[in-house]
C-alpha atoms as a PDB file:
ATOM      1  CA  UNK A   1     120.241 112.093 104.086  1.00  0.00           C
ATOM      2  CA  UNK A   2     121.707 110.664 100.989  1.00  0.00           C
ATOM      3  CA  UNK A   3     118.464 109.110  98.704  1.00  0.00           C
ATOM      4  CA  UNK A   4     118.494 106.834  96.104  1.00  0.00           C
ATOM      5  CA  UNK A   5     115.490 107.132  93.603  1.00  0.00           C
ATOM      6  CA  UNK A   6     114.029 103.842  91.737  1.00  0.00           C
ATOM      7  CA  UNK A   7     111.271 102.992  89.869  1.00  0.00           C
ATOM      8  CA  UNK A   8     108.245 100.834  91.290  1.00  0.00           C
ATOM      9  CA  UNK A   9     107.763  98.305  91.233  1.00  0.00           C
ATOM     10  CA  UNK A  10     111.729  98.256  92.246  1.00  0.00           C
ATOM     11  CA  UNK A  11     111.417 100.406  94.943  1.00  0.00           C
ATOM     12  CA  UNK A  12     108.557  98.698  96.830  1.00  0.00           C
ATOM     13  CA  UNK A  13     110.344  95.245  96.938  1.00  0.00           C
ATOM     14  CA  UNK A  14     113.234  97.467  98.268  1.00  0.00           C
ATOM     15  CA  UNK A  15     111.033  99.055 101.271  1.00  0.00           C
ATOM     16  CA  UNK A  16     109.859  95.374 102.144  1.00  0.00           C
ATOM     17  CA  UNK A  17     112.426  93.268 102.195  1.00  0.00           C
ATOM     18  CA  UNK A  18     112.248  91.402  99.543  1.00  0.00           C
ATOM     19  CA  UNK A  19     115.048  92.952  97.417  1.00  0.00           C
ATOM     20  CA  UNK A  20     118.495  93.774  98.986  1.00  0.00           C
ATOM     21  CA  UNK A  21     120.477  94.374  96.131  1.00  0.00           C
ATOM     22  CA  UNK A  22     119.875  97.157  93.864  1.00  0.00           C
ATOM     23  CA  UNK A  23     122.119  96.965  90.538  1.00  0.00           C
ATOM     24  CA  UNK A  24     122.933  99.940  88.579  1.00  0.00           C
ATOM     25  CA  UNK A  25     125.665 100.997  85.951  1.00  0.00           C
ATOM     26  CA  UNK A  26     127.670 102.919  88.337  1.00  0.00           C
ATOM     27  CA  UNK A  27     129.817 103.207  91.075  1.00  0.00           C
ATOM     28  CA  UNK A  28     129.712 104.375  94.769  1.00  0.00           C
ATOM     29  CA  UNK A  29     132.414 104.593  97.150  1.00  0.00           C
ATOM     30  CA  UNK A  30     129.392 105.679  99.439  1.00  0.00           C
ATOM     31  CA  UNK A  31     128.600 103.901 102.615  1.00  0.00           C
ATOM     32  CA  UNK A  32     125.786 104.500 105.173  1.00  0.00           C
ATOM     33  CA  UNK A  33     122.078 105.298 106.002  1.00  0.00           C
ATOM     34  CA  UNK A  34     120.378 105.769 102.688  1.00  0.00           C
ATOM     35  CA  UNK A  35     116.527 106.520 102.034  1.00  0.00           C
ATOM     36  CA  UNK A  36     114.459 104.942  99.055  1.00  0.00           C
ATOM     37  CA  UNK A  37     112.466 107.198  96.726  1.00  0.00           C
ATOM     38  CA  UNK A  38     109.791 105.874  94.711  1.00  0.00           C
ATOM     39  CA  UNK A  39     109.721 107.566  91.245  1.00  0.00           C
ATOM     40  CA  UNK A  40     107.003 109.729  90.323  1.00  0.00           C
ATOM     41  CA  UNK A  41     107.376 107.920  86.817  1.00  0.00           C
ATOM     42  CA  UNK A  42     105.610 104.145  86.424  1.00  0.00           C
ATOM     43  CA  UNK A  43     105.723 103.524  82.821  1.00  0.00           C
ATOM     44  CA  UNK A  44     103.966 101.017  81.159  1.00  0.00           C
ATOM     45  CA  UNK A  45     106.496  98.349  80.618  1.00  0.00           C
ATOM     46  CA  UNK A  46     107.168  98.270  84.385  1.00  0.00           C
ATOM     47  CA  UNK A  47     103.843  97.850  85.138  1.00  0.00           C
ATOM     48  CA  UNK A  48     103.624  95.446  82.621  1.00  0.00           C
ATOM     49  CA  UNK A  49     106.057  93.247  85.271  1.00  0.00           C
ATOM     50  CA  UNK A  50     103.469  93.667  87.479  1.00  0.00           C
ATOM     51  CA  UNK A  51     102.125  90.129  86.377  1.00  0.00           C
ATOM     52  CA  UNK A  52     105.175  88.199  85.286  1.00  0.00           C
ATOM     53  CA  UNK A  53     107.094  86.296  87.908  1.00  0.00           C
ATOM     54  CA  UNK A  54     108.381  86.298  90.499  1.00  0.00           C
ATOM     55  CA  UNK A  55     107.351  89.815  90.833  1.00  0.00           C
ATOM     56  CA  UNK A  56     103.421  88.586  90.661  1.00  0.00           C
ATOM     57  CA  UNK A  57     103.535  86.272  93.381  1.00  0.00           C
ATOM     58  CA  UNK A  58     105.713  88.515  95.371  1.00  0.00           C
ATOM     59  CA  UNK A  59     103.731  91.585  94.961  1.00  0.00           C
ATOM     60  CA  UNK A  60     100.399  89.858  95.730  1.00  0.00           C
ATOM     61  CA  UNK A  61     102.096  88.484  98.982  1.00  0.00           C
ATOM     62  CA  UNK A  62     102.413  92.548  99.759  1.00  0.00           C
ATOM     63  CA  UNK A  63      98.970  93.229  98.811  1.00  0.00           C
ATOM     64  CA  UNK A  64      97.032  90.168 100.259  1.00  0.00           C
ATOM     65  CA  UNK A  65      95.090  89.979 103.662  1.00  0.00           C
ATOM     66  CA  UNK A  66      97.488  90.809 106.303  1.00  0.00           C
ATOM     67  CA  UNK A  67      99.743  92.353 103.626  1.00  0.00           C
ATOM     68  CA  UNK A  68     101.082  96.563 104.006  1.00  0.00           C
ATOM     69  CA  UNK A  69      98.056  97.502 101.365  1.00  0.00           C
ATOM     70  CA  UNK A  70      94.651  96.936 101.512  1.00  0.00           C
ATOM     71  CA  UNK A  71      93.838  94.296  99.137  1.00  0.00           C
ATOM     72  CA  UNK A  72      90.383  96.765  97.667  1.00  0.00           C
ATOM     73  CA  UNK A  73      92.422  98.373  94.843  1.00  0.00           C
ATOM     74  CA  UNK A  74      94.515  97.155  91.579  1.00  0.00           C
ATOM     75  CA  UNK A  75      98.459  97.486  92.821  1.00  0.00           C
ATOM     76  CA  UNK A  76      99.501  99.721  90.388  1.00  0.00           C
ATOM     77  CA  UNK A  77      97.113 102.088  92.216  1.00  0.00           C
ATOM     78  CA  UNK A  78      98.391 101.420  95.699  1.00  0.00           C
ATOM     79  CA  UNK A  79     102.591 101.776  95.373  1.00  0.00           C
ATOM     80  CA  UNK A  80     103.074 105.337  95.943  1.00  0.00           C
ATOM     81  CA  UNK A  81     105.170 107.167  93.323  1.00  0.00           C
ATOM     82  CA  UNK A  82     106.717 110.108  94.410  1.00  0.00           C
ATOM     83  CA  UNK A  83     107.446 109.798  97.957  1.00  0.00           C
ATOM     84  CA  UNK A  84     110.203 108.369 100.186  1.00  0.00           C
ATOM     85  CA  UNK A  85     108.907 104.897 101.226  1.00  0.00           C
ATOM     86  CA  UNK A  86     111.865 103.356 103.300  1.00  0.00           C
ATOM     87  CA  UNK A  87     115.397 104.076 104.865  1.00  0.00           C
ATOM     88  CA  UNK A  88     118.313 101.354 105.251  1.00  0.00           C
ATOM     89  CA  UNK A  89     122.142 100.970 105.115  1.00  0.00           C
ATOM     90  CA  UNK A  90     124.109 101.180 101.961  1.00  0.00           C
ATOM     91  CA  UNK A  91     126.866  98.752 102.829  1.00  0.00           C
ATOM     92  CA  UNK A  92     128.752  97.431 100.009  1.00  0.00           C
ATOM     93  CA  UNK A  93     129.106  97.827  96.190  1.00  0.00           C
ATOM     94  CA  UNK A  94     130.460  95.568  93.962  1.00  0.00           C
ATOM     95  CA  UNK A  95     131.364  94.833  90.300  1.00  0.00           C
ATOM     96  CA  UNK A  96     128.572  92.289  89.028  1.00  0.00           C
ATOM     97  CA  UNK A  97     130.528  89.060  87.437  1.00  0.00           C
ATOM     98  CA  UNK A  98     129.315  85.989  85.345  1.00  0.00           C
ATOM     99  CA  UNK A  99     129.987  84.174  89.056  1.00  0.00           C
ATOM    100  CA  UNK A 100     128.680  86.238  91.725  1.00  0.00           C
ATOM    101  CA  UNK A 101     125.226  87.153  90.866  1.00  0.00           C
ATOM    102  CA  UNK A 102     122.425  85.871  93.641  1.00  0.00           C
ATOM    103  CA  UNK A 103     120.416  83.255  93.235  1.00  0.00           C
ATOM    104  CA  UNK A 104     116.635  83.606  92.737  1.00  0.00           C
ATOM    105  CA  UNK A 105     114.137  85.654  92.898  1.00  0.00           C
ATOM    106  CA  UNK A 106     116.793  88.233  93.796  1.00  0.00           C
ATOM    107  CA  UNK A 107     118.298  87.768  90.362  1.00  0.00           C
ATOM    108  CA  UNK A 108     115.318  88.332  88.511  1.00  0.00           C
ATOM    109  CA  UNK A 109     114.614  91.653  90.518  1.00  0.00           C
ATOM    110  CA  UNK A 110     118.027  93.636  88.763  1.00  0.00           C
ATOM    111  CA  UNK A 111     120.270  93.786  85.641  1.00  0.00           C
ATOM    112  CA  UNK A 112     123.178  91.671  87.094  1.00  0.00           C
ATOM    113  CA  UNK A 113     124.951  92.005  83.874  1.00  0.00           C
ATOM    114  CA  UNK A 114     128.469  91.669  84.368  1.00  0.00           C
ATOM    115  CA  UNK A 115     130.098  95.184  84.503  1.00  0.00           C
ATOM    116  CA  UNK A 116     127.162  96.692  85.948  1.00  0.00           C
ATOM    117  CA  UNK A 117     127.479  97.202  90.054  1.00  0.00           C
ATOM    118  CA  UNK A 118     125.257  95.624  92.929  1.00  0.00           C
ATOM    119  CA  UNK A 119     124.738  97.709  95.908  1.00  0.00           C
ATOM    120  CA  UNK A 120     124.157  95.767  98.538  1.00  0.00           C
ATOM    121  CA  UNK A 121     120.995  97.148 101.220  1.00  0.00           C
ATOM    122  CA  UNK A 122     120.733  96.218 105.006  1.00  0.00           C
ATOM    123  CA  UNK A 123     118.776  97.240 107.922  1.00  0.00           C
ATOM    124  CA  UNK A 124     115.555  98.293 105.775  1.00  0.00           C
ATOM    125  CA  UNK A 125     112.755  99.900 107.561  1.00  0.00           C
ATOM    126  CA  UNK A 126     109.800 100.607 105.790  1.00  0.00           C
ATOM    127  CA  UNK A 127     108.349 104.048 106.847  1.00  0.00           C
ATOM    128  CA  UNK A 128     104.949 104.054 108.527  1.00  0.00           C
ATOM    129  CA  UNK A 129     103.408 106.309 105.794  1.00  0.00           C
ATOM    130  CA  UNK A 130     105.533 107.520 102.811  1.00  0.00           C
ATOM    131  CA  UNK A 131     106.525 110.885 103.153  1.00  0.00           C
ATOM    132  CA  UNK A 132     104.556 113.207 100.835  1.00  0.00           C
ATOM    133  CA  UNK A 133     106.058 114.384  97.640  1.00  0.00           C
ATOM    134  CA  UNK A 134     109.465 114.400  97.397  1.00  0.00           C
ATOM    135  CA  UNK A 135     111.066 115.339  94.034  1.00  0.00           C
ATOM    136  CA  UNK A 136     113.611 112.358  92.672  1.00  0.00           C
ATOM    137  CA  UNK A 137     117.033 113.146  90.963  1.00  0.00           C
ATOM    138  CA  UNK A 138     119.220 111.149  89.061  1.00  0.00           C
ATOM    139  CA  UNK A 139     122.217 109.362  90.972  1.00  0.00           C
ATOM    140  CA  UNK A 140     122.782 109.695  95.040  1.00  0.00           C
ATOM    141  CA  UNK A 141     120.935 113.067  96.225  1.00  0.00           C
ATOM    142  CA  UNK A 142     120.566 114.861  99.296  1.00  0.00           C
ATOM    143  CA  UNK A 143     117.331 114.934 101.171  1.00  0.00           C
ATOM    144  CA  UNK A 144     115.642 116.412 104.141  1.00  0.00           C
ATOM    145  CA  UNK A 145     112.561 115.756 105.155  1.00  0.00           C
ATOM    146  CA  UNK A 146     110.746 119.178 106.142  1.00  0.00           C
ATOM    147  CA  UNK A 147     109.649 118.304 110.164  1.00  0.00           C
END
């Protein structure tokens, strides 16, 4: 299955719904199922947006009572890093403009810079449990989940 690895908190807002545009600086003529990979990497400064909005009140929505965490640890110690957290369809992808970027909080969740491309997520499931310890790659890479 093509995979697409991000960084948290990126990918998590991904798995849930909350994010259905992922931007990056290139192209793909690729269209179909895709599975999210949560990098093993969480450095500092992304964890840093942790408590800026709207990923704060976003997050905590994810985390609170009746939210997919338990609400009895911090959050940066509850996203899992390293593991395939969702699947959903890649169907579009499209050269970012000054006039077509979303409106908020999608906005404030990529780099809609113009020239840059949005790639445009449907159908997101989250998995049940994330599937142990898959190894990320750069760009759109192959995966298959042992089982």
């Amino acid at each position: 299955m093509k995979t697409l690895t991000v960084r948290q908190p990126w990918a998590i807002l991904i798995a849930a719904g909350d994010k259905r545009i992922e931007t990056r600086r290139w192209y793909t003529t690729y269209r179909g199922p895709l599975a999210i990979h949560a990098s093993k990497r969480f450095p500092g400064w992304a964890r840093d947006l942790l408590w800026e909005e709207p990923f704060g009140s976003t997050l905590a929505r994810l985390i609170g009572y009746g939210g997919m965490f338990g609400a009895s640890s911090p959050l940066f110690e509850v996203l899992p890093l390293g593991r395939v957290i969702a699947v959903c369809q890649l169907v579009d992808c499209y050269q970012i403009t000054a006039d077509n970027a979303p409106p908020e909080p999608e906005r404030s969740f990529g780099d809609y810079t113009p020239g840059r491309w949005a790639w445009v997520l449907e159908d997101v499931k989250l998995l049940p449990q994330p599937w142990p310890q898959a190894k990320g790659r750069q760009g759109l890479w192959e995966w298959a989940p042992d089982g």
